[in-house]
Every structure is written in C-alpha cells, then in structure tokens.
C-alpha atoms as a PDB file:
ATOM      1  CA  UNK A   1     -19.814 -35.886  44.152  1.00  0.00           C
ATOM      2  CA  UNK A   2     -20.889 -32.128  44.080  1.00  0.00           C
ATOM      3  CA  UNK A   3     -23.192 -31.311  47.029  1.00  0.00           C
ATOM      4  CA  UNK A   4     -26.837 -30.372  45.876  1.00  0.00           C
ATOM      5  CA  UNK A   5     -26.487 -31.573  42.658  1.00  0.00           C
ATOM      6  CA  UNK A   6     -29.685 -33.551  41.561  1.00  0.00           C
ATOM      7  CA  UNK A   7     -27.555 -35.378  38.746  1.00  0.00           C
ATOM      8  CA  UNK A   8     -24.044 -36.405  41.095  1.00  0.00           C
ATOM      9  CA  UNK A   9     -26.383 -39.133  42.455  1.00  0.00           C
ATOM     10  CA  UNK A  10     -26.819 -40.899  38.938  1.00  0.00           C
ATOM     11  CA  UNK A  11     -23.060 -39.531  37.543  1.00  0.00           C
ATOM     12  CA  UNK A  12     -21.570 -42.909  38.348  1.00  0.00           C
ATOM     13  CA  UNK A  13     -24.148 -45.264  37.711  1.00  0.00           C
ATOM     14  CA  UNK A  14     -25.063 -43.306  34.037  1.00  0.00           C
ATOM     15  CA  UNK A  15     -21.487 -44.636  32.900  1.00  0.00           C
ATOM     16  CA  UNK A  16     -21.373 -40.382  30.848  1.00  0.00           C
ATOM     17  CA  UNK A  17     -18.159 -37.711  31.569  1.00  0.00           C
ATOM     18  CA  UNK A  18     -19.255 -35.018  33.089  1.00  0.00           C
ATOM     19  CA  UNK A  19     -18.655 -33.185  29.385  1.00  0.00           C
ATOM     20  CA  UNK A  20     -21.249 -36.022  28.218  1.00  0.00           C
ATOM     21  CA  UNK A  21     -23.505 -35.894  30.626  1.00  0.00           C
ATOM     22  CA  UNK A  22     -23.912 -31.760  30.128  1.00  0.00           C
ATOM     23  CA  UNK A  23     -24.060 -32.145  26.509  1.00  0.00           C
ATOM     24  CA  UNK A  24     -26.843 -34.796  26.914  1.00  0.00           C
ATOM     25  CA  UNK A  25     -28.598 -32.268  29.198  1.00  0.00           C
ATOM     26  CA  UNK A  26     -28.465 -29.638  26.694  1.00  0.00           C
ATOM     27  CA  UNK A  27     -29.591 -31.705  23.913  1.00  0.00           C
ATOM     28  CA  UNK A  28     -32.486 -32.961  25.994  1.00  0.00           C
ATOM     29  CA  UNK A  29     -33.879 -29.410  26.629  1.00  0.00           C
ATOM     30  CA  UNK A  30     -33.520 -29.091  22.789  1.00  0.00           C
ATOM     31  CA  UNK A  31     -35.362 -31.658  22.028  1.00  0.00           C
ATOM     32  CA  UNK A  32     -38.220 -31.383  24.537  1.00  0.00           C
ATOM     33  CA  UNK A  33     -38.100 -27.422  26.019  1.00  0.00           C
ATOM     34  CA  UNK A  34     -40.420 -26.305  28.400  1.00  0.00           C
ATOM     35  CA  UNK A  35     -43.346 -24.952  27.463  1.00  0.00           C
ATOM     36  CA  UNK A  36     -45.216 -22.516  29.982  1.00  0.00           C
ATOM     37  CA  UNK A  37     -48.377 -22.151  27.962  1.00  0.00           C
ATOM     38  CA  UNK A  38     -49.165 -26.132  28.566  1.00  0.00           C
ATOM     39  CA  UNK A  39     -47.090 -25.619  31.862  1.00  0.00           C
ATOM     40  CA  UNK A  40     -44.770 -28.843  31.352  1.00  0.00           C
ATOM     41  CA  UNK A  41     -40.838 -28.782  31.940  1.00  0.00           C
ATOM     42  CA  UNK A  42     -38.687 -29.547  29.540  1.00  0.00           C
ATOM     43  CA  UNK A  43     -36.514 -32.509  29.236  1.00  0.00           C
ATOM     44  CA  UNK A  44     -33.460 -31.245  31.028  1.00  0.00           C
ATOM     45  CA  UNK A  45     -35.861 -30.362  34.235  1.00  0.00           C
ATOM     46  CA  UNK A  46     -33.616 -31.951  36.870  1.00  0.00           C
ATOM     47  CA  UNK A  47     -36.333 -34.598  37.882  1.00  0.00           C
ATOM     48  CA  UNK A  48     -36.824 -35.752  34.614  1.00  0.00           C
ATOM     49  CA  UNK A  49     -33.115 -35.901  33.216  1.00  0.00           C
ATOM     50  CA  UNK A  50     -31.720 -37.905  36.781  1.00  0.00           C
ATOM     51  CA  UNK A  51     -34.521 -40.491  35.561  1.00  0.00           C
ATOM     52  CA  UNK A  52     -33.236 -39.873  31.594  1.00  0.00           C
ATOM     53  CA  UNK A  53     -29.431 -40.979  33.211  1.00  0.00           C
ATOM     54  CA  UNK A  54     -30.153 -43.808  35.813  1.00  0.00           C
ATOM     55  CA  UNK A  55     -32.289 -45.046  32.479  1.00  0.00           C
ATOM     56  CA  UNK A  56     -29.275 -45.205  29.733  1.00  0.00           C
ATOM     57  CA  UNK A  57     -28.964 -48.956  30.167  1.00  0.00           C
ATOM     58  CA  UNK A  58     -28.278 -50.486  27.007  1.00  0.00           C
ATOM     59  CA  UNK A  59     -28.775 -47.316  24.919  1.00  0.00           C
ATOM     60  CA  UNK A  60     -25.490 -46.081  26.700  1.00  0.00           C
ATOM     61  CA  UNK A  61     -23.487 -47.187  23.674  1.00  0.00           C
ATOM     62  CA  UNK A  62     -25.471 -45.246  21.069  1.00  0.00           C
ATOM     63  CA  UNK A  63     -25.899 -41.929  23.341  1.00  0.00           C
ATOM     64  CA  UNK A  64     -22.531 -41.567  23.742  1.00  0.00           C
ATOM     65  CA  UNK A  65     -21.919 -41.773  20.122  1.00  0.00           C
ATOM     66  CA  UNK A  66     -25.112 -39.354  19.400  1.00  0.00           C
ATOM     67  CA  UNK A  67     -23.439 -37.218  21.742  1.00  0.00           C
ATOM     68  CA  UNK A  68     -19.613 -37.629  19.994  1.00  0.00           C
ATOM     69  CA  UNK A  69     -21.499 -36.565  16.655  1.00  0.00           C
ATOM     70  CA  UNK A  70     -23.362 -33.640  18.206  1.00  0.00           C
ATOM     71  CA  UNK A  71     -19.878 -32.551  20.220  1.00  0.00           C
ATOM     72  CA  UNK A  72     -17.993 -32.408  16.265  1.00  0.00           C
ATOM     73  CA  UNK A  73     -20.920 -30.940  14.562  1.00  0.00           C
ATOM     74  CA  UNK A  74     -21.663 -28.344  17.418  1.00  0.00           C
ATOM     75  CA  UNK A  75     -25.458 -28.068  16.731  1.00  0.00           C
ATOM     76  CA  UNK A  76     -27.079 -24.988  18.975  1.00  0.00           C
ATOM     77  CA  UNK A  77     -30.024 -25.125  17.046  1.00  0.00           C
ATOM     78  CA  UNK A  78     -32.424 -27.652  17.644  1.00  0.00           C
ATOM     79  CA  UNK A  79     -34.160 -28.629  14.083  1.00  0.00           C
ATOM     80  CA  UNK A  80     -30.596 -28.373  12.284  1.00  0.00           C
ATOM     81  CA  UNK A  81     -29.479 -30.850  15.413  1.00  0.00           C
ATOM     82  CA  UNK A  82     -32.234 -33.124  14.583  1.00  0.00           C
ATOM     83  CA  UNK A  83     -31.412 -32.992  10.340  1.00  0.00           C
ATOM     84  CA  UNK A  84     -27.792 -33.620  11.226  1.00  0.00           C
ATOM     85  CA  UNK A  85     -28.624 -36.795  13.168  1.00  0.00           C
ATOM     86  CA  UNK A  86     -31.589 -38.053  11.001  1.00  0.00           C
ATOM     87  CA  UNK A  87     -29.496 -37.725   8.108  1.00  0.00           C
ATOM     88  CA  UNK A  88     -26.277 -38.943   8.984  1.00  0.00           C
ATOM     89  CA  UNK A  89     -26.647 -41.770  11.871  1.00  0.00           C
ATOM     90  CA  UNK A  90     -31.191 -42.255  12.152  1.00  0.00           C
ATOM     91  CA  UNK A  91     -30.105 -44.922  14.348  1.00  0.00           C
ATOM     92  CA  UNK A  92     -28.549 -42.944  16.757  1.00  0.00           C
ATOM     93  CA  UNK A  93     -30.807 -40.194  16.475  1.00  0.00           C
ATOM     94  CA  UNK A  94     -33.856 -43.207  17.514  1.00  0.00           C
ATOM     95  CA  UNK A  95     -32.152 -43.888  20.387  1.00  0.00           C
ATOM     96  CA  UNK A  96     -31.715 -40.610  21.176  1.00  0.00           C
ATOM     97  CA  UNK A  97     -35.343 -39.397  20.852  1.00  0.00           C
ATOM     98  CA  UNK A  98     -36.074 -43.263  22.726  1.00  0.00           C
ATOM     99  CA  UNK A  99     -34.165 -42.674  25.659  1.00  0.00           C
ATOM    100  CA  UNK A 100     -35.410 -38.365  26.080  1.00  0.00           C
ATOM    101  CA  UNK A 101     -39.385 -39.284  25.596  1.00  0.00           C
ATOM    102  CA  UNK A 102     -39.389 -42.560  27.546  1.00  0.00           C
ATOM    103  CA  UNK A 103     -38.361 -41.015  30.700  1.00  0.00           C
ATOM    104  CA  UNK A 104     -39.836 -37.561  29.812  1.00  0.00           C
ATOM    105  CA  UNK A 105     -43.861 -39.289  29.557  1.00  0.00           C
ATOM    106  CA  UNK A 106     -42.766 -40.575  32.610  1.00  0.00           C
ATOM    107  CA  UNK A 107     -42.977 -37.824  34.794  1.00  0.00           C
ATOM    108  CA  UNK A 108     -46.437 -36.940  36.684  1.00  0.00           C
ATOM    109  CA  UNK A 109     -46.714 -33.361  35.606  1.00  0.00           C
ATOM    110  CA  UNK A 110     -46.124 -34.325  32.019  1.00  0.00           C
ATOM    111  CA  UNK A 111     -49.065 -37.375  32.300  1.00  0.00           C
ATOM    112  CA  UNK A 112     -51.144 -34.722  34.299  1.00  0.00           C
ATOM    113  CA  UNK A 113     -50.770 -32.303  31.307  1.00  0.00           C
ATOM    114  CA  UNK A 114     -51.768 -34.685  28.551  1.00  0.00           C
ATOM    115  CA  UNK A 115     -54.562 -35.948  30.413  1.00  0.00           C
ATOM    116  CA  UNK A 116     -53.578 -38.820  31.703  1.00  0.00           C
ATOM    117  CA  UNK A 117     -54.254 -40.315  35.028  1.00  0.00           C
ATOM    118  CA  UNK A 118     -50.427 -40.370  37.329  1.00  0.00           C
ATOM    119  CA  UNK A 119     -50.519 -44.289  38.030  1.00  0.00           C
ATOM    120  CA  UNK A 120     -49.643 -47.409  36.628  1.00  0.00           C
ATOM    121  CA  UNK A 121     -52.036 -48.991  33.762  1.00  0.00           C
ATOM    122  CA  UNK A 122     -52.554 -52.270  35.732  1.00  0.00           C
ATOM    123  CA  UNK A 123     -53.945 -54.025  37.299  1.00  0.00           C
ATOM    124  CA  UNK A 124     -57.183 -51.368  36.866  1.00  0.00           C
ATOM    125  CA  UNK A 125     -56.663 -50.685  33.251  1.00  0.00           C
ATOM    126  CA  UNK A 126     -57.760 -48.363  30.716  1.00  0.00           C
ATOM    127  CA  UNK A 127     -60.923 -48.133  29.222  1.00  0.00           C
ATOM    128  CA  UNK A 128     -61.438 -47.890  25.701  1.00  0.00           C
ATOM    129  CA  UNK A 129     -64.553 -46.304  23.702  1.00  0.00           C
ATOM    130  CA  UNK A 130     -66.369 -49.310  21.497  1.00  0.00           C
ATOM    131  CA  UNK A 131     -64.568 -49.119  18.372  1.00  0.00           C
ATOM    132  CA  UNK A 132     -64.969 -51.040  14.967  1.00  0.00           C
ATOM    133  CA  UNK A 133     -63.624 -54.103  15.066  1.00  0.00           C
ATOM    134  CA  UNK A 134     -64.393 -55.024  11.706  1.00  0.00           C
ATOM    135  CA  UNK A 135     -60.955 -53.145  11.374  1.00  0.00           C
ATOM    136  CA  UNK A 136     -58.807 -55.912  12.088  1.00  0.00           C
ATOM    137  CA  UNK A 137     -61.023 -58.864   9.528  1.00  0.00           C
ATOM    138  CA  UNK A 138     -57.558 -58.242   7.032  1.00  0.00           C
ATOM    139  CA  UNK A 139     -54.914 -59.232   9.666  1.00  0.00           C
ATOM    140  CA  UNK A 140     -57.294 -61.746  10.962  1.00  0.00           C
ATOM    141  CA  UNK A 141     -57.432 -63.127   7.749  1.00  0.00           C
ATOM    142  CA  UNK A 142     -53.563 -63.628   7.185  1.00  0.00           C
ATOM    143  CA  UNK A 143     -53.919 -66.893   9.543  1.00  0.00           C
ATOM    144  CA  UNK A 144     -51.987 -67.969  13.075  1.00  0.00           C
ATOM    145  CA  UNK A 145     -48.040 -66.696  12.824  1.00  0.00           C
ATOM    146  CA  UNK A 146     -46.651 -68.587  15.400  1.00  0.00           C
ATOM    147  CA  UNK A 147     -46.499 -72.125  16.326  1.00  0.00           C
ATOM    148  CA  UNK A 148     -48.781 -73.892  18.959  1.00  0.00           C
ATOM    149  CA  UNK A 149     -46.588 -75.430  21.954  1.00  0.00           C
ATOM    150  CA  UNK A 150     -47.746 -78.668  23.193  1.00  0.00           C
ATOM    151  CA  UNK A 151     -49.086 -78.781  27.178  1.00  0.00           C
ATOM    152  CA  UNK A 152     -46.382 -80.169  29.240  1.00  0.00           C
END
C-alpha cells in the first residue's frame, strides 16, 4: 500500500489495477469537475472517489469494461467521452454515470450545496408542500397490479 494515499485503503477491496483505478479517477473528474462558483468538488475529490471505489459492488463488471472502452478510444474530452459511450455501449455508460453520482450526492458538502439537510431521510422525514393529488386519478384508475397474499 502507498503511505498517505486516501485510495490504497480501498485498492484491494475495489477489485480495479492501479491503471483502472486512475483512469476511473480521471473519468470521474470529467464527468462531475469541481466547480468553485457553487464551491462543490468534483468527483475525483479524494473523499468522494474512496467512497466511488469501496462502492463498485456489482457494477465492478461494467466499470471495468467502461473503462477498457475509454482506455482504446482515449477520450480527454469530456462530452466526446460521454457520445462515445452513449453511442456505442448506453449500458455501460448508465452504470458509469450510476456508480459517479450515487456516491458523489453522497457527500455532505455536495447535499449542503444543493440545499439539502447532511442526514439521513428517516426516521424524521421530508416534508412535502400540498400538491395536487388529482394527478395520480389515471394510474389510480389502471386497478391493483399485484396480487393480495393471504394472512398466515
């Protein structure tokens, strides 16, 4: 493990090369730079991307595999990245984009930024302004979907 390095602790456990894990890194900060005007990190801010590798889980597969595409291609450029992947793999390039803004929206200085408050949404909640609710009469309409289960 290299000493002081906030990613060595997840290096292992993310199941990415070192070359992949860089790459991922890079395309991470493409996707989601910092901005200094809102005063958010980007997506390859060290918190943020050692929660975007201990988080691969079952999208490890289809990461490493965005990242062999964007290794042959050798996109710098961050809308002609997104093109190539939309275009030729959109599956990939979902999980992708999954994986980055899951753990990105997770951090408290991004939440802070957009407003919202740095905790989890239960048990207190979230309220919601009255709405009209008159909204959902079509999809109430369509009828039960699912089956009723008999008490046991």
């Amino acid at each position: 493990m290299i000493a002081n390095n906030p990613f060595s602790a997840n290096f292992d456990q993310s199941g990415l090369s070192r070359e992949e894990i860089g790459l991922l890194r890079r395309v991470a900060g493409l996707m989601i730079p910092q901005s200094e005007a809102f005063g958010v990190p980007g997506a390859d801010d060290p918190l943020i991307f050692a929660d975007l590798l201990a988080s691969l889980g079952r999208d490890l597969p289809a990461i490493r595999e965005a990242l062999s595409l964007v290794k042959q291609t050798q996109q710098s450029d961050a809308a002609d990245l997104a093109a190539m992947l939309t275009s030729t793999r959109p599956d990939l390039c979902a999980s992708l984009v999954s994986v980055v803004t899951r753990c990105y929206y997770r951090d408290n200085r991004v939440m802070k930024s957009i407003g919202m408050a740095v905790r989890a949404p239960y048990p207190e909640g979230f309220s919601i302004e009255p709405n009209d609710l008159t909204l959902l009469d079509p999809v109430k309409a369509r009828g039960r979907r699912y089956r009723l289960v008999a008490d046991e």
